[in-house]
Protein backbone atom coordinates (compact mmCIF):
# COMPACT_ATOMS: atom_id res chain seq x y z
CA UNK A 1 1.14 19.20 0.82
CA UNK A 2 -1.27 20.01 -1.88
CA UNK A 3 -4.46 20.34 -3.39
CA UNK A 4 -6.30 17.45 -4.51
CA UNK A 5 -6.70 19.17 -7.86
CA UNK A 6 -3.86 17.00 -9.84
CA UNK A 7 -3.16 14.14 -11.55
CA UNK A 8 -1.30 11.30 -9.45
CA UNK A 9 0.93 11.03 -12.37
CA UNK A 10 2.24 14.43 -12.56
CA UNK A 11 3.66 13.86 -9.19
CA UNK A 12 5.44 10.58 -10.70
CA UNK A 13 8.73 12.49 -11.96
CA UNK A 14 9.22 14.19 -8.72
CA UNK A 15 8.81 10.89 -6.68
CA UNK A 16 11.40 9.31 -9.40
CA UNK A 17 13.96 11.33 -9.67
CA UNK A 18 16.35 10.53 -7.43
CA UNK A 19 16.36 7.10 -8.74
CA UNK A 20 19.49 5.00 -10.21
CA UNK A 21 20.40 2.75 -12.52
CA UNK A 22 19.18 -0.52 -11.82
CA UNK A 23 16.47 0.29 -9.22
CA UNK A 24 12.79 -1.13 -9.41
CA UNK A 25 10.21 1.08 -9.70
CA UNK A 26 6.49 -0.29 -8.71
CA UNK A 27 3.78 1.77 -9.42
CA UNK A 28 -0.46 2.19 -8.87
CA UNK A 29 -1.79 2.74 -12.08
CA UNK A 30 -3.03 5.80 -11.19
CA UNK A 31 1.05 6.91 -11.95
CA UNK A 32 0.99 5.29 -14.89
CA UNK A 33 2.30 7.91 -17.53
CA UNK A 34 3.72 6.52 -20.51
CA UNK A 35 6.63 9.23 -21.27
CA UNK A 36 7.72 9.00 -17.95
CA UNK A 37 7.90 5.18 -18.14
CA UNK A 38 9.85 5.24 -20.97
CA UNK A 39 12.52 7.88 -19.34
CA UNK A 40 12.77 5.52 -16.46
CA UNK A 41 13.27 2.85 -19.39
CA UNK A 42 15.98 4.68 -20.83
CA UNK A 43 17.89 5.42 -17.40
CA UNK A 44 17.74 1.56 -16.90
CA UNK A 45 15.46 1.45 -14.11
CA UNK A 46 13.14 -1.30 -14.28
CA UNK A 47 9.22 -0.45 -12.81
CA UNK A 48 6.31 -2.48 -12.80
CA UNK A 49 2.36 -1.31 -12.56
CA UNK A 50 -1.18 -2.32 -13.60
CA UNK A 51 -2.46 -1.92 -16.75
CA UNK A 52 -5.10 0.79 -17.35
CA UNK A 53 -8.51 -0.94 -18.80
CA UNK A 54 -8.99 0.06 -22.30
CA UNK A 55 -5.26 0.26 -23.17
CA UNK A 56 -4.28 -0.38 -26.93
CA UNK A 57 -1.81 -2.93 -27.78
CA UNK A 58 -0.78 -5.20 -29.79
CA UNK A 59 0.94 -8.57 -28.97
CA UNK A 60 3.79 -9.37 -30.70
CA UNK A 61 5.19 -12.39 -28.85
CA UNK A 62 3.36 -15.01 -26.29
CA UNK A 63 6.05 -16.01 -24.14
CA UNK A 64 4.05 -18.79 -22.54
CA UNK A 65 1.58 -21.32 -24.64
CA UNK A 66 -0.50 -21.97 -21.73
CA UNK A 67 -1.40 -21.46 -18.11
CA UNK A 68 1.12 -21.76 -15.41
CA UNK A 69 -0.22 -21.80 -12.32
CA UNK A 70 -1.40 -18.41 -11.62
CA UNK A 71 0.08 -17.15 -14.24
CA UNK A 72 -2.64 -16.98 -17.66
CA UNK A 73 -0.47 -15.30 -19.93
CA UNK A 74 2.37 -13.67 -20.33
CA UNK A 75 3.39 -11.40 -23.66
CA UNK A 76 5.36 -8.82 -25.39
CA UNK A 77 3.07 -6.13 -26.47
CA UNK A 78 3.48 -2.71 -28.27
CA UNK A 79 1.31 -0.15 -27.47
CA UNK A 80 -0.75 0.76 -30.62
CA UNK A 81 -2.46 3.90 -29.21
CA UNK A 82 -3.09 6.96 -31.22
CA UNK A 83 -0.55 9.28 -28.24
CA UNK A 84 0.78 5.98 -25.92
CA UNK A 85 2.56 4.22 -29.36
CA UNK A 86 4.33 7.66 -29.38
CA UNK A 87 5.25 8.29 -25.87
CA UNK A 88 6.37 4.37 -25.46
CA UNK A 89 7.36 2.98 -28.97
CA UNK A 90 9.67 0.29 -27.09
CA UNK A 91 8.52 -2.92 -26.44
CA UNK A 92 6.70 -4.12 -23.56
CA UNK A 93 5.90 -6.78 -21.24
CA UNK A 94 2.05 -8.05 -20.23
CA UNK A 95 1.40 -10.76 -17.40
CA UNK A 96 -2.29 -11.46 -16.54
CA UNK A 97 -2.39 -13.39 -13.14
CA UNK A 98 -5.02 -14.62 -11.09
CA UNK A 99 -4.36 -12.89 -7.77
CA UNK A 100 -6.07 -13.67 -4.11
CA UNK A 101 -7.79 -10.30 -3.15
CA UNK A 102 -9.48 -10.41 0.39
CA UNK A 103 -9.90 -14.22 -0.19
CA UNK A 104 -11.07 -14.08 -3.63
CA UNK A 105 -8.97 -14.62 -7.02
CA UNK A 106 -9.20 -11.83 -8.89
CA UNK A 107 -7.50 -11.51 -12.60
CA UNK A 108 -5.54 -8.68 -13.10
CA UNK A 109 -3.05 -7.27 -15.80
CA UNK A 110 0.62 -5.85 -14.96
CA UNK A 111 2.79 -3.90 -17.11
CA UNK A 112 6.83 -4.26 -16.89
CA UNK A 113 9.62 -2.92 -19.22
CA UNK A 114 11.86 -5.96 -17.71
CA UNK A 115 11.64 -8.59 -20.33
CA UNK A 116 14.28 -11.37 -17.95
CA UNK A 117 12.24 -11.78 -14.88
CA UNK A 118 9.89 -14.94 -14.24
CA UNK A 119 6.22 -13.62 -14.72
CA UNK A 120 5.82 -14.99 -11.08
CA UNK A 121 8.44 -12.42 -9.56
CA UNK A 122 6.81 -9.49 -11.88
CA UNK A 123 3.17 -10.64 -10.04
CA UNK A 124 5.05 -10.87 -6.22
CA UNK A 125 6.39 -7.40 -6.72
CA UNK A 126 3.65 -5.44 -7.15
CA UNK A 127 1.88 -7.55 -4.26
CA UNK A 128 4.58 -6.07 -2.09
CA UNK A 129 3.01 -2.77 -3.20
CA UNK A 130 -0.36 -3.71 -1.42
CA UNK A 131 1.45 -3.68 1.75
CA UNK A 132 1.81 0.42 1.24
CA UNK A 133 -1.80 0.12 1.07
CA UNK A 134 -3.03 -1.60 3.95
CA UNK A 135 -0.13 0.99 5.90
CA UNK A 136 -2.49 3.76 4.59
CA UNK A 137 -5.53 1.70 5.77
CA UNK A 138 -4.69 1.41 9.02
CA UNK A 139 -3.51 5.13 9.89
CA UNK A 140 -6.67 6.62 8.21
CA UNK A 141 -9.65 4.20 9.82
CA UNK A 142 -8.11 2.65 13.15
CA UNK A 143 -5.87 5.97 13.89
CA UNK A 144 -9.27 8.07 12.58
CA UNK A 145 -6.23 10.13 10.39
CA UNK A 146 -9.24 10.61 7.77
CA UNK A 147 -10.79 13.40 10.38
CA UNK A 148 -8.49 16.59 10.91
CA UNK A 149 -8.55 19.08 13.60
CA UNK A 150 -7.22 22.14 11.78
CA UNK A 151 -7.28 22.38 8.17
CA UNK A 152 -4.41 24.88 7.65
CA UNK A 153 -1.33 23.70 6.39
CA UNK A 154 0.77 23.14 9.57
CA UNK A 155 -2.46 21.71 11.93
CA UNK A 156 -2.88 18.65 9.64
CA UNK A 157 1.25 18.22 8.92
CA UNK A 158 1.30 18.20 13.16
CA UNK A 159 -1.76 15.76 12.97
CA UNK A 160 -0.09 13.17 10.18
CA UNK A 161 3.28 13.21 12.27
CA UNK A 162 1.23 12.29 15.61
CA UNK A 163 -0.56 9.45 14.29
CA UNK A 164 2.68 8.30 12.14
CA UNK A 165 4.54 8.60 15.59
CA UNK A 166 1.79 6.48 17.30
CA UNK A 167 1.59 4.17 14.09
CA UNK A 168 5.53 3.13 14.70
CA UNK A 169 5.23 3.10 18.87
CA UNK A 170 2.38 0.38 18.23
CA UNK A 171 4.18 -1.88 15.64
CA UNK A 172 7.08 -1.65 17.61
CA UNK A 173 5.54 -2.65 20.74
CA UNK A 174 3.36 -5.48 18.74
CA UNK A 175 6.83 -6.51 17.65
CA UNK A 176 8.64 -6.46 20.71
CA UNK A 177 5.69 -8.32 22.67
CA UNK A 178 5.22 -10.99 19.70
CA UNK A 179 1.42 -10.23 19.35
CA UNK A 180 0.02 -12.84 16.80
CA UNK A 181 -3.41 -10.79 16.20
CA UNK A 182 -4.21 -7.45 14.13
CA UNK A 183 -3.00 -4.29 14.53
CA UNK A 184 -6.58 -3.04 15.07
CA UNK A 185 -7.14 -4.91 17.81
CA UNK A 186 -3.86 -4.04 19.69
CA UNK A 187 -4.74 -0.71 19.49
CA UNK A 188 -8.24 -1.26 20.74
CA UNK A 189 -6.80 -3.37 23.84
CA UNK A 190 -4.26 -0.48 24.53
CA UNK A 191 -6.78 2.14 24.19
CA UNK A 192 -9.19 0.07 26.56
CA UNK A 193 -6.73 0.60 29.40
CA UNK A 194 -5.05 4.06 29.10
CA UNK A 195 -6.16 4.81 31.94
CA UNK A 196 -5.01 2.04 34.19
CA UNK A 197 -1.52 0.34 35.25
CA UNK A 198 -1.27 -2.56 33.29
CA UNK A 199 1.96 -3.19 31.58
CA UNK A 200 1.86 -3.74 27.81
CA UNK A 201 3.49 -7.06 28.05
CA UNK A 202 1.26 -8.24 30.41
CA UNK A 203 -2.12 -7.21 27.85
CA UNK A 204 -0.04 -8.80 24.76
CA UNK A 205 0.86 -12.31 27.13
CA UNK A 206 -2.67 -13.06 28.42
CA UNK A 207 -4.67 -11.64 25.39
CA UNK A 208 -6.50 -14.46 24.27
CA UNK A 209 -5.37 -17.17 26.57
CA UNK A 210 -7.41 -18.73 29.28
CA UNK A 211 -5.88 -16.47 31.93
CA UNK A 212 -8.02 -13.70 30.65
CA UNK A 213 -6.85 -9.81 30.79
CA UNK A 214 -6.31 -8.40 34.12
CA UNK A 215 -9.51 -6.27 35.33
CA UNK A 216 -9.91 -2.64 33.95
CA UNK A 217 -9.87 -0.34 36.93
CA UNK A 218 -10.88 2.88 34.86
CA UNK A 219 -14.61 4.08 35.44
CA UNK A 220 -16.17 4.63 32.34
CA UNK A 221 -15.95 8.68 32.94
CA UNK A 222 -12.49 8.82 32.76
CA UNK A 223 -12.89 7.71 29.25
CA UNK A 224 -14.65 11.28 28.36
CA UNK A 225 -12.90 14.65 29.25
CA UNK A 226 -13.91 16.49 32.15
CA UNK A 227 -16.84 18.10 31.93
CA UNK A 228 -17.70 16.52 28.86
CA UNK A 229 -21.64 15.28 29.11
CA UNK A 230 -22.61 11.77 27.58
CA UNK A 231 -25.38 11.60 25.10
């Protein structure tokens, strides 16, 4: 818990230090620090992260002659910044990929100190990544976790524990019950029907099938709190 006064990046180190040898690292680019990439270089773990626009470099080898597939170009680059040639004087790796970004190909620019890997694995690690972000999605607009209650320290830690609780009792139920459809919309069914006794199984079996979901028995007052007036 802090203020939102710092840098992402200063908070890199502290995230990274109980790392080992031979561990991947992937980063936003918002961590992207180059003296802390290169002390993660030099206790052999490997990382991978975007590249920040305007970056200096200089390429000194084009590993590929042409397009392959997604893949536009992949080099080894040397930063040539007035501080980042400094802070990172080893070499470096560049792959710019097209990448699918809510249905559209977008071309983006990832950084790696790993000079082995296929530029394809380089690109499908940091999509992994994305996952962390739609996780973060999720709790903050369907479990309303952008709204607190309390603003002390110890109201919003209870607050971010609830809805993390309630975040793993859904997946695991959407899991267990093999629901095909988003996770936005199982929580919408199951909030639908707090109020009555309809089994979870039973919602997740008939949603979306022609036997239709079994009648709602809740008025809609028992959806407000006592004594709370509609408007």
């Amino acid at each position: 818990m802090d203020t939102a006064a710092h840098n992402d990046n200063k908070r890199a180190r502290e995230l990274c230090a109980g790392l080992h040898e031979g561990k991947i690292a992937v980063f936003d680019r918002a961590y992207v620090d180059f003296k802390h990439l290169c002390d993660l270089a030099k206790r052999g773990i490997f990382w991978v992260t975007r590249a920040k626009q305007g970056m200096k470099c200089r390429c000194v080898k084009r590993l590929i002659k042409k397009r392959e597939g997604n893949i536009l170009r992949d080099d080894l680059i040397v930063l040539s910044g007035q501080n980042t040639k400094s802070h990172y004087p080893e070499v470096l790796r560049r792959v710019r990929a097209l990448v699918e970004v809510d249905g559209k190909e977008r071309e983006m620019e990832f950084l790696t100190n790993n000079l082995e890997w296929i530029a394809s694995s380089i690109v499908a690690l940091y999509k992994c990544r994305w996952r962390i972000e739609v996780f973060f999605k999720e709790t903050k607009q369907t479990l309303q976790l952008c709204d607190f209650l309390g603003h002390n320290k110890n109201a919003v830690q209870w607050q971010v524990w609830t809805a993390l609780l309630l975040y793993v009792l859904l997946r695991y139920q959407a899991f267990v019950h093999r629901w095909q459809h988003g996770f936005k919309r199982f929580f919408c069914l199951l909030r639908s029907s707090v109020w009555d006794g309809i089994r979870v199984e039973s919602l997740a079996k008939l949603y979306g099938t022609a036997g239709g979901i079994p009648s709602m028995r809740a008025a809609v007052d028992q959806l407000y709190l006592p004594g709370l007036k509609r408007i």
